[in-house]
Protein backbone atom coordinates (compact mmCIF):
# COMPACT_ATOMS: atom_id res chain seq x y z
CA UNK A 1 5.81 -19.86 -147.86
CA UNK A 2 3.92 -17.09 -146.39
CA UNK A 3 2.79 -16.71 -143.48
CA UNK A 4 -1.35 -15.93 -142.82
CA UNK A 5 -1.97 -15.28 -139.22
CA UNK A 6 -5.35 -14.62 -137.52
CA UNK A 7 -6.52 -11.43 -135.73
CA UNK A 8 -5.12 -12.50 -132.32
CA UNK A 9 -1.59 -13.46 -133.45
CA UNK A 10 -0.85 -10.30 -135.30
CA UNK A 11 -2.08 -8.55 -132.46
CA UNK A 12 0.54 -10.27 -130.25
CA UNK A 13 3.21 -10.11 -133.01
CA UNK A 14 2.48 -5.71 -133.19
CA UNK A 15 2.63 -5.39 -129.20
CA UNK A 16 5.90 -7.34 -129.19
CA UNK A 17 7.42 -5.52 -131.48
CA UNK A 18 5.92 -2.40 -129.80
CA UNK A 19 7.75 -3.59 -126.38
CA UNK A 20 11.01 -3.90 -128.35
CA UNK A 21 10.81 -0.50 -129.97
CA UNK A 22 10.23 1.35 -126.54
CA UNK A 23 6.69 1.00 -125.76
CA UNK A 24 5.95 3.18 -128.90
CA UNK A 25 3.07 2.86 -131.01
CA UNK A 26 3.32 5.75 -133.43
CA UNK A 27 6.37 3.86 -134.99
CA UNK A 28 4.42 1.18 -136.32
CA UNK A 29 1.30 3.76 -137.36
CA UNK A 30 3.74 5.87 -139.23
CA UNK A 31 5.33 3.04 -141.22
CA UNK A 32 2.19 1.70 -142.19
CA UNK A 33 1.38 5.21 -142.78
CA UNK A 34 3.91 5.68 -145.51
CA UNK A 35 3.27 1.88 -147.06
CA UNK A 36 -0.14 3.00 -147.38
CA UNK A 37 0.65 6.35 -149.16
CA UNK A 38 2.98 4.35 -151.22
CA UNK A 39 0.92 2.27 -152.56
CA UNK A 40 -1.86 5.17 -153.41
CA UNK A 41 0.58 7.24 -155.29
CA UNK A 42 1.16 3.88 -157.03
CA UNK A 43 -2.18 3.41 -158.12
CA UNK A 44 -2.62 7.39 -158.57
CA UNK A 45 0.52 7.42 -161.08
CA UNK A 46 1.54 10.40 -158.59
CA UNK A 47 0.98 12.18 -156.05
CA UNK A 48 1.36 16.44 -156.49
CA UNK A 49 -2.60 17.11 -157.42
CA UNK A 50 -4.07 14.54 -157.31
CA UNK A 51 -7.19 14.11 -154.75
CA UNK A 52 -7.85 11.82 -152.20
CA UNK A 53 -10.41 11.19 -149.88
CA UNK A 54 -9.66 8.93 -146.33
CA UNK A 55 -12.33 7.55 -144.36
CA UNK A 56 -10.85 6.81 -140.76
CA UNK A 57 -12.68 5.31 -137.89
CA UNK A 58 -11.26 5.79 -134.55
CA UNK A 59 -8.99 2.86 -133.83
CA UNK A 60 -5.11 1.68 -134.86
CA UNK A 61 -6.94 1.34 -139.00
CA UNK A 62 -7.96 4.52 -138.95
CA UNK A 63 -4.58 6.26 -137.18
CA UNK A 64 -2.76 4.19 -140.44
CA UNK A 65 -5.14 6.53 -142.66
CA UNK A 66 -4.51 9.11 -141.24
CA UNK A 67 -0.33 8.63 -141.00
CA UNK A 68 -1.04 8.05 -144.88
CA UNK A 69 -2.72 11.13 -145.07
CA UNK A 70 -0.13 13.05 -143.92
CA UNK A 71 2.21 11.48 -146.14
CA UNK A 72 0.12 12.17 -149.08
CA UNK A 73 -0.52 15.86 -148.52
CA UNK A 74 3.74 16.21 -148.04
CA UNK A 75 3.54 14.77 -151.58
CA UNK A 76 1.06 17.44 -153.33
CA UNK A 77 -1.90 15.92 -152.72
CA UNK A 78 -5.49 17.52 -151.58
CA UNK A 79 -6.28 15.40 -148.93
CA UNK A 80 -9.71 14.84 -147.09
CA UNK A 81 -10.41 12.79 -144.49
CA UNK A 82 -13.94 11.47 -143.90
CA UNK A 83 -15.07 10.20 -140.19
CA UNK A 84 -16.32 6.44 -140.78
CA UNK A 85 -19.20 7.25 -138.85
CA UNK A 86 -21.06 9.79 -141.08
CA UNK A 87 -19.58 8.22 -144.49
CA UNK A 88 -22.85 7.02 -145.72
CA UNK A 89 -23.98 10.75 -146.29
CA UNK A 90 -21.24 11.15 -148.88
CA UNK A 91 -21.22 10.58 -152.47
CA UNK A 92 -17.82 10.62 -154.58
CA UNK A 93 -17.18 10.62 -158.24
CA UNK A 94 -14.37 10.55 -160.33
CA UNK A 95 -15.10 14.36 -161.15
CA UNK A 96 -13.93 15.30 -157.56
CA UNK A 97 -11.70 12.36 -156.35
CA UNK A 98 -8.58 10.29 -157.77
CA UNK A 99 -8.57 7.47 -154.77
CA UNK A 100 -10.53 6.67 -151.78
CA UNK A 101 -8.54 5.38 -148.94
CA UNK A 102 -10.73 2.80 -146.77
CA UNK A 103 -9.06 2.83 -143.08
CA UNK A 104 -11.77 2.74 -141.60
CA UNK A 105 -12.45 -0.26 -139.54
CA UNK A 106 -9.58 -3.10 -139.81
CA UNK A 107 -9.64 -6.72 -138.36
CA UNK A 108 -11.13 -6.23 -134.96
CA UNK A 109 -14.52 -4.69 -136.49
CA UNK A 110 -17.37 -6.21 -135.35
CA UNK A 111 -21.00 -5.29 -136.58
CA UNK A 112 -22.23 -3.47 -139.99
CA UNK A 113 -21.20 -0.04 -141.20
CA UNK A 114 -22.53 1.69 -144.36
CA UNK A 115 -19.45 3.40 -146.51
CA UNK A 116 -20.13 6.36 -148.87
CA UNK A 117 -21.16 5.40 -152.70
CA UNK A 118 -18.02 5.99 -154.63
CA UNK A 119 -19.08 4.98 -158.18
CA UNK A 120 -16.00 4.34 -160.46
CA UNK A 121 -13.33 5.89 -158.35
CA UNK A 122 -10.04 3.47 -157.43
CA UNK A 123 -10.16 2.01 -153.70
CA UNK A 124 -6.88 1.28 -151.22
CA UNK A 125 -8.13 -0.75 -148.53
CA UNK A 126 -6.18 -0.70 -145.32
CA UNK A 127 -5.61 -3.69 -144.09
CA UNK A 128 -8.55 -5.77 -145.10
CA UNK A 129 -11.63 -3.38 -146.44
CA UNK A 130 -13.65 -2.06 -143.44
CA UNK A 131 -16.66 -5.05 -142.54
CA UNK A 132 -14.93 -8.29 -144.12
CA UNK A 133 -14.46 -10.74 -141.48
CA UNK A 134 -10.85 -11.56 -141.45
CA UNK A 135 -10.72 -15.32 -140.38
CA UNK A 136 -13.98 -16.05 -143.05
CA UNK A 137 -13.69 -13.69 -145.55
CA UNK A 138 -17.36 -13.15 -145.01
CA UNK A 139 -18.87 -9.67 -145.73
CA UNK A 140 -20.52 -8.52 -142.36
CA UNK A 141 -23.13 -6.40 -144.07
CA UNK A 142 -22.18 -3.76 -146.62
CA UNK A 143 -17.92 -3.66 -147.40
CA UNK A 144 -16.16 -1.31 -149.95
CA UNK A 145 -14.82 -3.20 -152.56
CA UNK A 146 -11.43 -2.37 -152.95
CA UNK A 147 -9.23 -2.37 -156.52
CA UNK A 148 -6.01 -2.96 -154.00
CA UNK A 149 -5.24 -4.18 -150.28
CA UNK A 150 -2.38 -3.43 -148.27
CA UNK A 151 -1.94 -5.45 -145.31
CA UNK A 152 0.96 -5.82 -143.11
CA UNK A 153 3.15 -8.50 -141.53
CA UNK A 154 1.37 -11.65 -143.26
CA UNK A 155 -1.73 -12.14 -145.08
CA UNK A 156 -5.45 -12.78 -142.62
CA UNK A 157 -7.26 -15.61 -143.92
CA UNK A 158 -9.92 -13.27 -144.97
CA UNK A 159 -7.61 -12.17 -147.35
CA UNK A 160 -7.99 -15.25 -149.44
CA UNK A 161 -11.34 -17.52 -148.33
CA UNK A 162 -15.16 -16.42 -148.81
CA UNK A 163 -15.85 -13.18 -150.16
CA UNK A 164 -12.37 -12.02 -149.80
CA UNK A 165 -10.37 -12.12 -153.46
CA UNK A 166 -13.87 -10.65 -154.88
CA UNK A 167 -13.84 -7.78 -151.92
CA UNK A 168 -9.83 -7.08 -151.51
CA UNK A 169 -8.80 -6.88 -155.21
CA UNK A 170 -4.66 -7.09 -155.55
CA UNK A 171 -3.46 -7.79 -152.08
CA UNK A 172 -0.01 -5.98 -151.32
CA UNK A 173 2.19 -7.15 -148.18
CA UNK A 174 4.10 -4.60 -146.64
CA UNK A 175 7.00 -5.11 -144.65
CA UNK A 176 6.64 -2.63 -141.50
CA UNK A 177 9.29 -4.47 -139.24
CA UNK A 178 7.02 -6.86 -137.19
CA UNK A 179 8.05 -10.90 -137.69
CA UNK A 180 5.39 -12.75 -136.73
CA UNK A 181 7.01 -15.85 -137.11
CA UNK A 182 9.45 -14.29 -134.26
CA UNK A 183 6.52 -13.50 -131.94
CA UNK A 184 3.97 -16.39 -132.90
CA UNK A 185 5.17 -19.52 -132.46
CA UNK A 186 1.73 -21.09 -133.22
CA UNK A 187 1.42 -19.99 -136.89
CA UNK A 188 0.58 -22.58 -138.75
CA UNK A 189 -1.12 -21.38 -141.68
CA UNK A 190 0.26 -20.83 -144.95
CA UNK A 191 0.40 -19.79 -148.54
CA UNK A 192 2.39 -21.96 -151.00
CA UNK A 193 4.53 -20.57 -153.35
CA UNK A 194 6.46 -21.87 -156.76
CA UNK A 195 9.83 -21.86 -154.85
CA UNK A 196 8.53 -24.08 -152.09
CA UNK A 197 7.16 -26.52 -154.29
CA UNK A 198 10.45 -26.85 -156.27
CA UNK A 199 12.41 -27.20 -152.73
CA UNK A 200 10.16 -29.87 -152.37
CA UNK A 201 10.87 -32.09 -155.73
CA UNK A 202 14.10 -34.04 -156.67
CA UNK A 203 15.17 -34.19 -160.12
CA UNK A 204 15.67 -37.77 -161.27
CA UNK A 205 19.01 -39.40 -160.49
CA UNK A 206 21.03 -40.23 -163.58
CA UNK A 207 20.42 -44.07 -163.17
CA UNK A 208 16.79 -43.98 -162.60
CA UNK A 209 14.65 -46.46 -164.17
CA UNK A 210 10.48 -46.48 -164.72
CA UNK A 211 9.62 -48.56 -161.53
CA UNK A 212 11.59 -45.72 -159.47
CA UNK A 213 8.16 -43.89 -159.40
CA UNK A 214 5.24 -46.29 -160.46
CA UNK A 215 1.81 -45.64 -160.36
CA UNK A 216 -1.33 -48.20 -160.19
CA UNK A 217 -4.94 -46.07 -161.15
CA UNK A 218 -8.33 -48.04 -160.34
CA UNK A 219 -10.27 -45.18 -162.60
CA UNK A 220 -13.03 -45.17 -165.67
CA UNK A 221 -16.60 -47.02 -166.57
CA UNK A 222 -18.51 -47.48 -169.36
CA UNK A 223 -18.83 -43.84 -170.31
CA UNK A 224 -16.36 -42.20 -168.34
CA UNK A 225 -13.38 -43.60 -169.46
CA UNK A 226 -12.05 -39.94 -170.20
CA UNK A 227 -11.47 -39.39 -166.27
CA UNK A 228 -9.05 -42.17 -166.27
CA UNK A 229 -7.32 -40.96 -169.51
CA UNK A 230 -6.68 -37.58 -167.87
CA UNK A 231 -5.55 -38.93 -164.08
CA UNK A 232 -2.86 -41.35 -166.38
CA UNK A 233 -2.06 -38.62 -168.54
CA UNK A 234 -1.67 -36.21 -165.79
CA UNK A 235 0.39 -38.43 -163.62
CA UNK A 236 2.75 -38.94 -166.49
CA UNK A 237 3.18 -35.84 -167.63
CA UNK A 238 4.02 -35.37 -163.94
CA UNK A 239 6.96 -37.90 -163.71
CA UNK A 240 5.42 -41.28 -162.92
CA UNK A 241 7.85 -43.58 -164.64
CA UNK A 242 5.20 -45.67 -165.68
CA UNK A 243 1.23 -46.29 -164.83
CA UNK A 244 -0.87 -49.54 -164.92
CA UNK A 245 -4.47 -48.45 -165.32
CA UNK A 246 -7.25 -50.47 -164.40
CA UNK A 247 -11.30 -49.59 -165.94
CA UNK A 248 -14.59 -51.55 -165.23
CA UNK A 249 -15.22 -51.81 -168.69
CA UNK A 250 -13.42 -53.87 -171.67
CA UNK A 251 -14.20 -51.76 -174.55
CA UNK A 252 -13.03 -48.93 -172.90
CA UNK A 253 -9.54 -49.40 -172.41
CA UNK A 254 -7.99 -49.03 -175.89
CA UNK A 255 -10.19 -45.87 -176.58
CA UNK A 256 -9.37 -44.58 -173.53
CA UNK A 257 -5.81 -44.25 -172.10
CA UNK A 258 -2.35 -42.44 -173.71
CA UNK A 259 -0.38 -45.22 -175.76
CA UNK A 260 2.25 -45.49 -172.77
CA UNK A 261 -0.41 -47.13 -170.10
CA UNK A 262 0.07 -50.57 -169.13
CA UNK A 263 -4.24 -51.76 -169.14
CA UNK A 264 -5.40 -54.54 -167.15
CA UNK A 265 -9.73 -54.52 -166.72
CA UNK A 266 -10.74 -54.68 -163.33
CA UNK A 267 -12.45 -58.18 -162.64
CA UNK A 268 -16.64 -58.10 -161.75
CA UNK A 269 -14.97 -58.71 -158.25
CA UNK A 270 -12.38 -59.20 -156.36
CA UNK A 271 -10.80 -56.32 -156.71
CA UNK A 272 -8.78 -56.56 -153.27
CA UNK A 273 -6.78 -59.61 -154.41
CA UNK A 274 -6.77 -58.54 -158.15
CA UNK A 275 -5.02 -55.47 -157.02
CA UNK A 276 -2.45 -56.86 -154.01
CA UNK A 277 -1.04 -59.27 -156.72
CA UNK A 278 0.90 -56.69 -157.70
CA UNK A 279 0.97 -53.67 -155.27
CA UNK A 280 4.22 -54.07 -153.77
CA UNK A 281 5.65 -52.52 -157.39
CA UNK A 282 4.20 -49.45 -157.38
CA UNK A 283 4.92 -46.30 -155.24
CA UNK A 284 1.29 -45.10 -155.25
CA UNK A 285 -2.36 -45.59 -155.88
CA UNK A 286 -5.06 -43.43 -156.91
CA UNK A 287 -8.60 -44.71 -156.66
CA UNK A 288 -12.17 -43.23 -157.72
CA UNK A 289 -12.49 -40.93 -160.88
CA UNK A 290 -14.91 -42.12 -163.03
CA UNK A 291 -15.42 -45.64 -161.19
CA UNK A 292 -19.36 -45.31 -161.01
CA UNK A 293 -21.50 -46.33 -158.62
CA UNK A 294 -23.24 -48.56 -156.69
CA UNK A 295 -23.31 -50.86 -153.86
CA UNK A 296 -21.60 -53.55 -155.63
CA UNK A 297 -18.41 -50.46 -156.51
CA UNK A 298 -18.76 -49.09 -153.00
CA UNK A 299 -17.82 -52.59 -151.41
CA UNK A 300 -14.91 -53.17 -154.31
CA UNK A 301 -13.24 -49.55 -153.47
CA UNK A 302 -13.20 -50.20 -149.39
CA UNK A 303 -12.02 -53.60 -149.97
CA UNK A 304 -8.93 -52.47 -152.24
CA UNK A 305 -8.68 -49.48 -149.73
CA UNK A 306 -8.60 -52.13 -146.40
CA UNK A 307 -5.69 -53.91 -148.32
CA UNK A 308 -3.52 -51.22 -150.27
CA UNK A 309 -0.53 -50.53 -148.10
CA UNK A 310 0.80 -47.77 -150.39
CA UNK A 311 0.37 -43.63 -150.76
CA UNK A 312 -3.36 -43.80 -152.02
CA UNK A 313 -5.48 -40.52 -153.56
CA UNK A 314 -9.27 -41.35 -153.12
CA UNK A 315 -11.43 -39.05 -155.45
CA UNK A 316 -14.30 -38.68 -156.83
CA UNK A 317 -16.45 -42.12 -156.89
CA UNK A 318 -13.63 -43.58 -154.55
CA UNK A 319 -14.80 -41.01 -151.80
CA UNK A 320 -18.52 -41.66 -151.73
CA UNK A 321 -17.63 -45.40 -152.12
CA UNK A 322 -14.98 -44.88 -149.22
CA UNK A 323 -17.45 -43.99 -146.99
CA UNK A 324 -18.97 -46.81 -144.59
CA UNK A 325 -22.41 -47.52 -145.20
CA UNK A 326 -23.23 -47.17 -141.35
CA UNK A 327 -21.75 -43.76 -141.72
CA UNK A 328 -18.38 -44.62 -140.03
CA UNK A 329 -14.77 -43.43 -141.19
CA UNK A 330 -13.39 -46.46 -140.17
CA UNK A 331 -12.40 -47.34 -143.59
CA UNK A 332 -10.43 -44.51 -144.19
CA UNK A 333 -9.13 -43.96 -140.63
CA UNK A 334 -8.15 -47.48 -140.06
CA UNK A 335 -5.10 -47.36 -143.04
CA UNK A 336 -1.77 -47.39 -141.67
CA UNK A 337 -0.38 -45.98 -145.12
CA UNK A 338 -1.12 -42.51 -145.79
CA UNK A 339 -3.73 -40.87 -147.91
CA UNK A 340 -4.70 -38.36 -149.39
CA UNK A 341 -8.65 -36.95 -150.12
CA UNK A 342 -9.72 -34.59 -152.78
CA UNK A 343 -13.22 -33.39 -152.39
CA UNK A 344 -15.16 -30.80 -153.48
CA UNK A 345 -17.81 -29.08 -151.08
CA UNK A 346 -20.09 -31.68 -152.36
CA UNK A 347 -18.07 -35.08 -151.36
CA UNK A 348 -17.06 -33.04 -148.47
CA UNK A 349 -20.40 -33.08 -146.70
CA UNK A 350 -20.73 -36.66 -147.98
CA UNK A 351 -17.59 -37.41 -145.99
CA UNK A 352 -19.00 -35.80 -143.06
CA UNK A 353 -17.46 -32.27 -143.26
CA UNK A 354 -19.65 -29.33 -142.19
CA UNK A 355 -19.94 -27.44 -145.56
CA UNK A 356 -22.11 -24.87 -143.18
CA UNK A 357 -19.03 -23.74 -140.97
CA UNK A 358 -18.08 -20.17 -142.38
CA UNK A 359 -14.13 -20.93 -141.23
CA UNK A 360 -13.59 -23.56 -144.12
CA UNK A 361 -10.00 -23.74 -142.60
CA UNK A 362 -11.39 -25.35 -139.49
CA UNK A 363 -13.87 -27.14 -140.77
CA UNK A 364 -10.96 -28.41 -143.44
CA UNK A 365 -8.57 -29.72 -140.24
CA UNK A 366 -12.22 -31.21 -138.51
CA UNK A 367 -12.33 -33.66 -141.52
CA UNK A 368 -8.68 -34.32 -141.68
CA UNK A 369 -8.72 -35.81 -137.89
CA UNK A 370 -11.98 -37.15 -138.26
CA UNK A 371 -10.21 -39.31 -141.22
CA UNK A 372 -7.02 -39.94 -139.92
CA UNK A 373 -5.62 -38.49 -143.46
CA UNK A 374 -4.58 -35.69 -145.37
CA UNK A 375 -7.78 -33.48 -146.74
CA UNK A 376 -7.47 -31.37 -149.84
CA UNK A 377 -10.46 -29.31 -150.03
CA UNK A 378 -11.03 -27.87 -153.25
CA UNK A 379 -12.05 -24.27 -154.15
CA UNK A 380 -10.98 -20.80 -155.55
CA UNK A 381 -8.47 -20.98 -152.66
CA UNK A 382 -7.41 -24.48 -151.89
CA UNK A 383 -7.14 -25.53 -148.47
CA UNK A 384 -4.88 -28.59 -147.67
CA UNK A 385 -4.15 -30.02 -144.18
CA UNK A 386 -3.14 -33.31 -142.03
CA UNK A 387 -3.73 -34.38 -138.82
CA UNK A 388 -1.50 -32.11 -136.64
CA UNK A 389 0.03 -30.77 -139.52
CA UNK A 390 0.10 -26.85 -141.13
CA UNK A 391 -2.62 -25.75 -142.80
CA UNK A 392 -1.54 -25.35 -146.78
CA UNK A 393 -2.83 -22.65 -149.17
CA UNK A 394 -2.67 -22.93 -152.56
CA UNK A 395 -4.06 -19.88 -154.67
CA UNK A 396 -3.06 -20.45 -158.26
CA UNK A 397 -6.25 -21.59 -159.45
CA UNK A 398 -8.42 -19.74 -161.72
CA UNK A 399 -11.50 -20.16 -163.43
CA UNK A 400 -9.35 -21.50 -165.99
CA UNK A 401 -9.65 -25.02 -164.11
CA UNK A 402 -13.44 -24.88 -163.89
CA UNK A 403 -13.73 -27.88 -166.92
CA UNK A 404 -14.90 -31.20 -166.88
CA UNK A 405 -11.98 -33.71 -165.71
CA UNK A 406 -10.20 -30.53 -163.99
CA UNK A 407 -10.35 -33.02 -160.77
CA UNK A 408 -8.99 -36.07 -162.75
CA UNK A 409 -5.89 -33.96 -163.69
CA UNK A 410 -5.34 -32.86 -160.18
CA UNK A 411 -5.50 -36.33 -158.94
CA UNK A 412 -3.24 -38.00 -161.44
CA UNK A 413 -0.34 -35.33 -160.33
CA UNK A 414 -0.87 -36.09 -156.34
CA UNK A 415 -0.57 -39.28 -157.04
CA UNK A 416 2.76 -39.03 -159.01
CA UNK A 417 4.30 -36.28 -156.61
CA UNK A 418 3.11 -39.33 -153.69
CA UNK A 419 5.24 -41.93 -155.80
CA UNK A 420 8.42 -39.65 -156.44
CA UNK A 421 8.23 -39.70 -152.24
CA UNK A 422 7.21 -37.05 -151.41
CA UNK A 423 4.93 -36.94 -147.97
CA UNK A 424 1.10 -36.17 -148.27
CA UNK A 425 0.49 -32.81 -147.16
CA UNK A 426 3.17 -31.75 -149.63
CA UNK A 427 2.03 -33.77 -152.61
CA UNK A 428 -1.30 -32.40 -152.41
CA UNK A 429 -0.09 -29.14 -152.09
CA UNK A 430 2.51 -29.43 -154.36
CA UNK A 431 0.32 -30.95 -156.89
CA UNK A 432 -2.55 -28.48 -156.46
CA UNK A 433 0.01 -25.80 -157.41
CA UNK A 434 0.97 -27.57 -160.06
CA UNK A 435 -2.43 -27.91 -161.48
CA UNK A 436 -3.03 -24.17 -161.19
CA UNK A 437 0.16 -23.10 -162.70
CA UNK A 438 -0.67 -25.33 -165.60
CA UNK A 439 -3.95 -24.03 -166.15
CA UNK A 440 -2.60 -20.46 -166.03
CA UNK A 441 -1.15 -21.34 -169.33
CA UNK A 442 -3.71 -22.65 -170.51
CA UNK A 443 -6.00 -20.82 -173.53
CA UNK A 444 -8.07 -17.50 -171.60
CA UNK A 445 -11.55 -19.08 -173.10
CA UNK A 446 -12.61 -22.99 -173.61
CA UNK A 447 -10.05 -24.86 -172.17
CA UNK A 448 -9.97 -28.63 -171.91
CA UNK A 449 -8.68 -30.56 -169.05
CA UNK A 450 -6.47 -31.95 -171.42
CA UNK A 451 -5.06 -28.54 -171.74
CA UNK A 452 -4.54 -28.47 -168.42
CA UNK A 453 -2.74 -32.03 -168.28
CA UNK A 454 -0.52 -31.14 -171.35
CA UNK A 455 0.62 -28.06 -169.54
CA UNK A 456 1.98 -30.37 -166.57
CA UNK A 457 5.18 -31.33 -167.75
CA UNK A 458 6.24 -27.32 -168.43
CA UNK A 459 5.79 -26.24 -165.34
CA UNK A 460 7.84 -29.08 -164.19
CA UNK A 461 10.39 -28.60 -165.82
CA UNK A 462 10.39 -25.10 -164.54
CA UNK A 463 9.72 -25.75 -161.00
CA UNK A 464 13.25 -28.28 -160.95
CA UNK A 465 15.02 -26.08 -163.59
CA UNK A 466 14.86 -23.19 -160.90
CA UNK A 467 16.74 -25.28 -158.40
């Protein structure tokens, strides 16, 4: 995984590794110096003749452009450096300039500057580009957009939430000889990456049989019996041994699910005792895409949700019917077996999350405590967290998995990842990697959450294959 570390740890992390290396400074400012200049000649194909223009404020950002500087002009390159403070007097084109180099305010900024207008010439942001706030990713009144980011150490969460993919462009980690993990023992935020995910799975044991990983789905109503096609499809395709799939409507149920389901209707009510009849056999539950709604639903899903004592994934209707009707988490809270949420920023003000707080990340781990359960908050950057666990990034996504029934694929692979054992926070993670891997390979234009779901099994058999 890697590590992403606010303002305030790296800031610890640098003077640590400043005591160790004599009190020094300039060490640290000349190594990011020369990542910096690395990069540029990178993006520059070169570096004798080429022309370059640094804006550098006054502080530890703007001493890296300028170590970069230096660098660049011992390569052959016509180097100007531009004070941060008058930059909005400048204009640069691509008839005078190759790169612009933005170091000039880094994570400590606070307030508005105005940069120069570069039209169509390349940016290197230092860092994180100069008036992005780097625990939000919020722009703090006009910010460069940069083609490229370098930043050092570990990734800032502005890196990745808010405005920040738009604003950074490609973000480049450079290794300049500070471990935060070393200096921070508090960093608990993380991006998750393929090889994690496949140190997470087990490849089936030679003997294994279909009940090994079983999932139950309570999914699908007259007219959206697709969602509970996709979340049995999806949890197939990602190793359930074999699904029982329950819909609200008869004439649904042949139309609806992949031959290999096991269908049984839900009952008008009862669903509590319809479902604990048979609970004990399965490894996992996933409850809520496509159930409808409606008072008489809402009191169904909290009742099967009071009594299911297995790994459940509440989504979609299950999390507005999950919700107490005197506004109270208590069914959610109160289960002693773990679960796992999936909302959008939608269901996750309906769930009581504050969609208005800026730091999604905190706002993410507010709702997981207030619940008792793991929280998967969806987005371009998804953020996944437990009571008193780590806070898990997953960034594979692309618009790719902006399609109807996106969500029911996601779901259906939690809840198979739950019932091959593994824990919550890495299930949802896991799965929302998954899901983003397998839309990657997915067609560029119009593709189907079926797509998606089809995909699933692939990347599997990647992910294990690796191990």
């Amino acid at each position: 995984m890697i590590a992403v570390v606010t303002p305030e740890q790296i800031r610890q992390a640098d003077a640590a590794t400043i005591a160790v290396l004599g009190g020094c400074p300039d060490v640290l400012i000349n190594r990011a110096g020369a990542a910096v200049a690395h990069v540029a000649i990178g993006m520059m194909g070169g570096g004798y003749g080429k022309r370059v223009l640094v804006i550098c404020g006054k502080g530890d950002n703007g001493n890296d452009g300028r170590a970069a500087a230096q660098r660049l002009r011992q390569r052959g390159a016509q180097v100007r450096e531009l004070d941060a403070a008058v930059a909005a007097e400048v204009f640069v084109d691509v008839r005078t300039t190759d790169l612009v180099i933005d170091a000039a305010y880094g994570i400590g900024f606070r307030g508005t500057w105005q940069p120069p207008i570069v039209f169509d010439v390349p940016v290197l942001a230092v860092d994180i580009p100069s008036g992005l706030n780097p625990m939000t990713g919020e722009a703090q009144g006009a910010v460069l957009v940069a083609n490229t980011t370098i930043t050092f150490a570990a990734l800032k969460p502005g890196h990745l939430l808010g405005d920040g993919p738009a604003f950074c462009g490609v973000v480049e980690l450079a290794d300049i000889g500070v471990d935060v993990l070393d200096h921070c023992a508090d960093v608990d935020i993380f991006v998750v990456e393929a090889g994690d995910v496949a140190s997470w799975m087990t490849p089936r044991e030679h003997d294994a049989h279909k009940w090994n990983n079983g999932v139950r789905v309570l999914a699908g109503s007259r007219g959206m019996s697709g969602a509970a096609s996709l979340v049995c499809a999806a949890a197939m395709r990602a190793g359930a041994g074999i699904v029982h799939a329950s819909l609200r409507d008869d004439a649904a149920l042949d139309v609806a699910l992949p031959t290999e389901v096991v269908q049984r209707r839900l009952p008008e009510s009862g669903w509590g005792d319809f479902i604990a009849s048979d609970l004990g056999r399965f490894k996992s539950l996933i409850i809520g895409p496509g159930l409808g709604r409606g008072d008489d639903v809402f009191a169904q899903v909290r009742d099967v949700l009071a009594i299911a004592d297995i790994p459940t994934v509440i989504d979609g209707d299950g999390l507005i019917a999950a919700i107490d009707p005197y506004n109270s988490p208590s069914v959610i809270a109160g289960r002693q077996a773990p679960t796992v949420l999936t909302p959008h920023d939608g269901e996750f003000a309906a769930l009581g999350g504050d969609i208005n707080d800026p730091n999604r990340i905190t706002a993410t781990r507010d709702l997981a405590i207030k619940m008792n359960c793991t929280v998967l908050r969806k987005g371009p950057t998804t953020i996944v967290t437990s009571v008193g666990g780590p806070v898990l990034l997953v960034v594979s996504g692309d618009n790719r998995l902006a399609t109807a029934g996106s969500g029911d694929v996601l779901s259906g692979v939690i809840g198979a990842l739950l019932a091959r054992g593994l824990e919550p926070l890495t299930a949802a993670a896991g799965g929302a990697l998954i899901h983003g891997l397998a839309g990657q390979m997915s067609p560029i234009e119009g593709t189907l959450a079926r797509d998606i779901a089809g995909n699933i099994s692939d990347v599997l058999s990647e992910l294990v294959g690796t191990r």
